[in-house]
Protein backbone atom coordinates (compact mmCIF):
# COMPACT_ATOMS: atom_id res chain seq x y z
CA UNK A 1 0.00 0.00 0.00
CA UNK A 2 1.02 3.27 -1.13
CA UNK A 3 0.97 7.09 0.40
CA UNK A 4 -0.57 9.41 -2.28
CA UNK A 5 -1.16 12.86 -2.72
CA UNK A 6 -3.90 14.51 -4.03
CA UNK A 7 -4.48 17.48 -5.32
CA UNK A 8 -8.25 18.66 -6.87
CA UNK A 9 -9.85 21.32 -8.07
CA UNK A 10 -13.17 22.00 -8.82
CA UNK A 11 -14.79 25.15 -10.26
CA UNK A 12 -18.45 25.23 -10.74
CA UNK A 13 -21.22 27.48 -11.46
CA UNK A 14 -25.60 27.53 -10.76
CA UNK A 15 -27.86 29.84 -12.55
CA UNK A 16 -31.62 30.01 -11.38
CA UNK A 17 -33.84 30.04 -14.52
CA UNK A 18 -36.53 31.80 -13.10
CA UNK A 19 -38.30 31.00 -9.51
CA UNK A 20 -38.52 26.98 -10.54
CA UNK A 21 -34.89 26.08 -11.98
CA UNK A 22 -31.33 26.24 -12.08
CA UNK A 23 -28.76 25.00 -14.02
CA UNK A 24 -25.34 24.36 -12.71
CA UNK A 25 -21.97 23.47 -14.64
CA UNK A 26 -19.06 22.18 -12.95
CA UNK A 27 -15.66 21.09 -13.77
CA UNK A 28 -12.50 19.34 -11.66
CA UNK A 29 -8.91 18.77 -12.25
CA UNK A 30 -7.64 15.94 -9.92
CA UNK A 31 -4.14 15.36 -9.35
CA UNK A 32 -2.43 11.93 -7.64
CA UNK A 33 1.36 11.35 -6.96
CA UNK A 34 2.23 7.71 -5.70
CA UNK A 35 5.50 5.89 -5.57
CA UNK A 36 3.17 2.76 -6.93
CA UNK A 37 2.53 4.03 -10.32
CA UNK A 38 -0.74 2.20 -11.96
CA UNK A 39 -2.67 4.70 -8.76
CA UNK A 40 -0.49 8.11 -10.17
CA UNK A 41 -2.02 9.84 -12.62
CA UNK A 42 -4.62 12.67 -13.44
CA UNK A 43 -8.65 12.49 -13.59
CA UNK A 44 -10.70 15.38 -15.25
CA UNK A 45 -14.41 15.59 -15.09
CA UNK A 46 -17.04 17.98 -16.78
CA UNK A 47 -20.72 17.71 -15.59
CA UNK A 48 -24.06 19.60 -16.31
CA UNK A 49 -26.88 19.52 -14.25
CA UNK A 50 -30.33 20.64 -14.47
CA UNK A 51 -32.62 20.93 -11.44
CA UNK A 52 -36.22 21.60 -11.58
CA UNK A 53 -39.20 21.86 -9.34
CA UNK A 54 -42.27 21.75 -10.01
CA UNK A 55 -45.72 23.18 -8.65
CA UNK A 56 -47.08 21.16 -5.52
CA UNK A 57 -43.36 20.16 -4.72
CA UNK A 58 -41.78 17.35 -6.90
CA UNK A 59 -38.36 17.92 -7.55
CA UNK A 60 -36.68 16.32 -10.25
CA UNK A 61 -32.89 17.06 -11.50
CA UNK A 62 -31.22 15.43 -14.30
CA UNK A 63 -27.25 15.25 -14.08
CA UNK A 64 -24.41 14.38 -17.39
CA UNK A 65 -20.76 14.22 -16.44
CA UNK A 66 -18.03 12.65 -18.11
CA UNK A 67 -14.90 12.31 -16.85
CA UNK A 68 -11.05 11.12 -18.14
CA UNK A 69 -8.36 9.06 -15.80
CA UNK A 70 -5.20 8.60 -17.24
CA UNK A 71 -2.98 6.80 -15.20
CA UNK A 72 0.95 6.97 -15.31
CA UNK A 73 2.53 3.46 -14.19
CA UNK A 74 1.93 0.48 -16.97
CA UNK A 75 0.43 -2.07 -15.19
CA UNK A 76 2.35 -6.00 -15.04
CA UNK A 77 -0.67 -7.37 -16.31
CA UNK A 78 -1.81 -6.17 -19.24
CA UNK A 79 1.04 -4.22 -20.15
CA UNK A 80 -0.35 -0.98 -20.58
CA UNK A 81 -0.55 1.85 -18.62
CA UNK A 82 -4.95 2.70 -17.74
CA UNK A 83 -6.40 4.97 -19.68
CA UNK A 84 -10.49 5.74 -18.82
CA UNK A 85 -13.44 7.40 -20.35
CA UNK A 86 -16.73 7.81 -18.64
CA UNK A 87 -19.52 8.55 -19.44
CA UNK A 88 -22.84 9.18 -16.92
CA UNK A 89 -26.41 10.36 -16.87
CA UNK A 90 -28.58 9.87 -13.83
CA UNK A 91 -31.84 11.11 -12.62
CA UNK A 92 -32.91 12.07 -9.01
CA UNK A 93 -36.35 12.52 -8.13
CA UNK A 94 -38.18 13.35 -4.24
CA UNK A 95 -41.09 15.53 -3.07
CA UNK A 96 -39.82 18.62 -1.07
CA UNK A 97 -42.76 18.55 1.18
CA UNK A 98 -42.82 15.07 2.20
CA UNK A 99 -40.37 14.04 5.27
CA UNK A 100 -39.34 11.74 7.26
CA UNK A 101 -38.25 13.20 10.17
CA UNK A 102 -35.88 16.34 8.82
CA UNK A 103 -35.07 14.19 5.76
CA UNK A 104 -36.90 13.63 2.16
CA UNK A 105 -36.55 10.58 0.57
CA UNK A 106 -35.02 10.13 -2.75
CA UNK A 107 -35.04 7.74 -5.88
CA UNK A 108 -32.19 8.11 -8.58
CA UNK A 109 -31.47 6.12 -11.35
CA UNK A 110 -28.51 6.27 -13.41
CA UNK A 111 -26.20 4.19 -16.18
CA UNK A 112 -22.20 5.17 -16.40
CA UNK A 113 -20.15 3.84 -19.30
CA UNK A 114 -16.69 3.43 -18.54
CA UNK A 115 -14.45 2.88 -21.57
CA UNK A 116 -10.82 1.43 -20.72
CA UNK A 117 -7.57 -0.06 -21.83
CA UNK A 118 -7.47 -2.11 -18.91
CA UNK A 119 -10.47 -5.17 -19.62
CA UNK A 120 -11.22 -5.02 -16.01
CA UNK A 121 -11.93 -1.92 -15.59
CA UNK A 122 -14.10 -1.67 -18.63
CA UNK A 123 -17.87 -1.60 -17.41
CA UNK A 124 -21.28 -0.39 -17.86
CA UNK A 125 -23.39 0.24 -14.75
CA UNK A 126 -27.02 0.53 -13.95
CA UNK A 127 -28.12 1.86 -10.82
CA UNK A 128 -30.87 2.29 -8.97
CA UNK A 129 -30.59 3.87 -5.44
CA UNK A 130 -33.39 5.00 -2.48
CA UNK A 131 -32.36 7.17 0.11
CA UNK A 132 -32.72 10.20 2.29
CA UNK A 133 -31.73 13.90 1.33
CA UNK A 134 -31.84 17.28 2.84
CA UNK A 135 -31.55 19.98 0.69
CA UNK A 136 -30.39 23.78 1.54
């Protein structure tokens, strides 16, 4: 096991589209330095989100990011260092008015694509997730 360190950066910016809306775009740079070279490397990420709510108190938001990880160290393996593209879309729906205790709960549903060099870290995922949120 390896020490690493990080560095990130993320830059992002919301614009309310009248009283119901906002959009939001938001970008990170991500930075890790490791003596074990298949975890050193540099991620970047782009993502767009739209968030809407609608009269009586549904909230819905719909959220595409992709991201790039290029890693430095070539791996013993397959000979090659990694080298990923992802892809992602999900969906997040709740009701604002309706709690559970100080919390609303949530539904989101998403699919990520992630493209690599490396077969084993080549996957597509479906996801469906229920939870709790609390929203500012």
């Amino acid at each position: 096991m390896a020490d690493i360190d990080r560095t990130f950066l993320s830059v992002g910016y919301a614009h309310a589209i009248g009283g119901n809306a906002q959009l939001s775009f938001t970008g990170f740079v991500e930075n890790n330095a490791s003596d074990q070279l298949t975890t050193d490397g540099l991620r970047r990420g782009l993502s767009v989100s739209g968030l809407y709510a609608f009269d009586g108190g549904l909230m819905t938001s719909l959220t595409l990011r992709g991201e790039t990880d290029d890693r430095t160290g070539v791996s013993r393996l397959f000979g090659a260092a990694r080298s990923d593209r992802k892809i992602a879309v999900d969906l997040r729906v709740y009701h604002r008015d309706f709690r559970i205790g100080r919390f609303a709960p949530e539904v989101q549903f998403g699919i990520e694509r992630n493209r690599s060099n490396i077969p084993l870290a080549d996957y597509t995922n479906r996801y469906l997730s229920l939870g709790l949120t609390r929203r500012f």
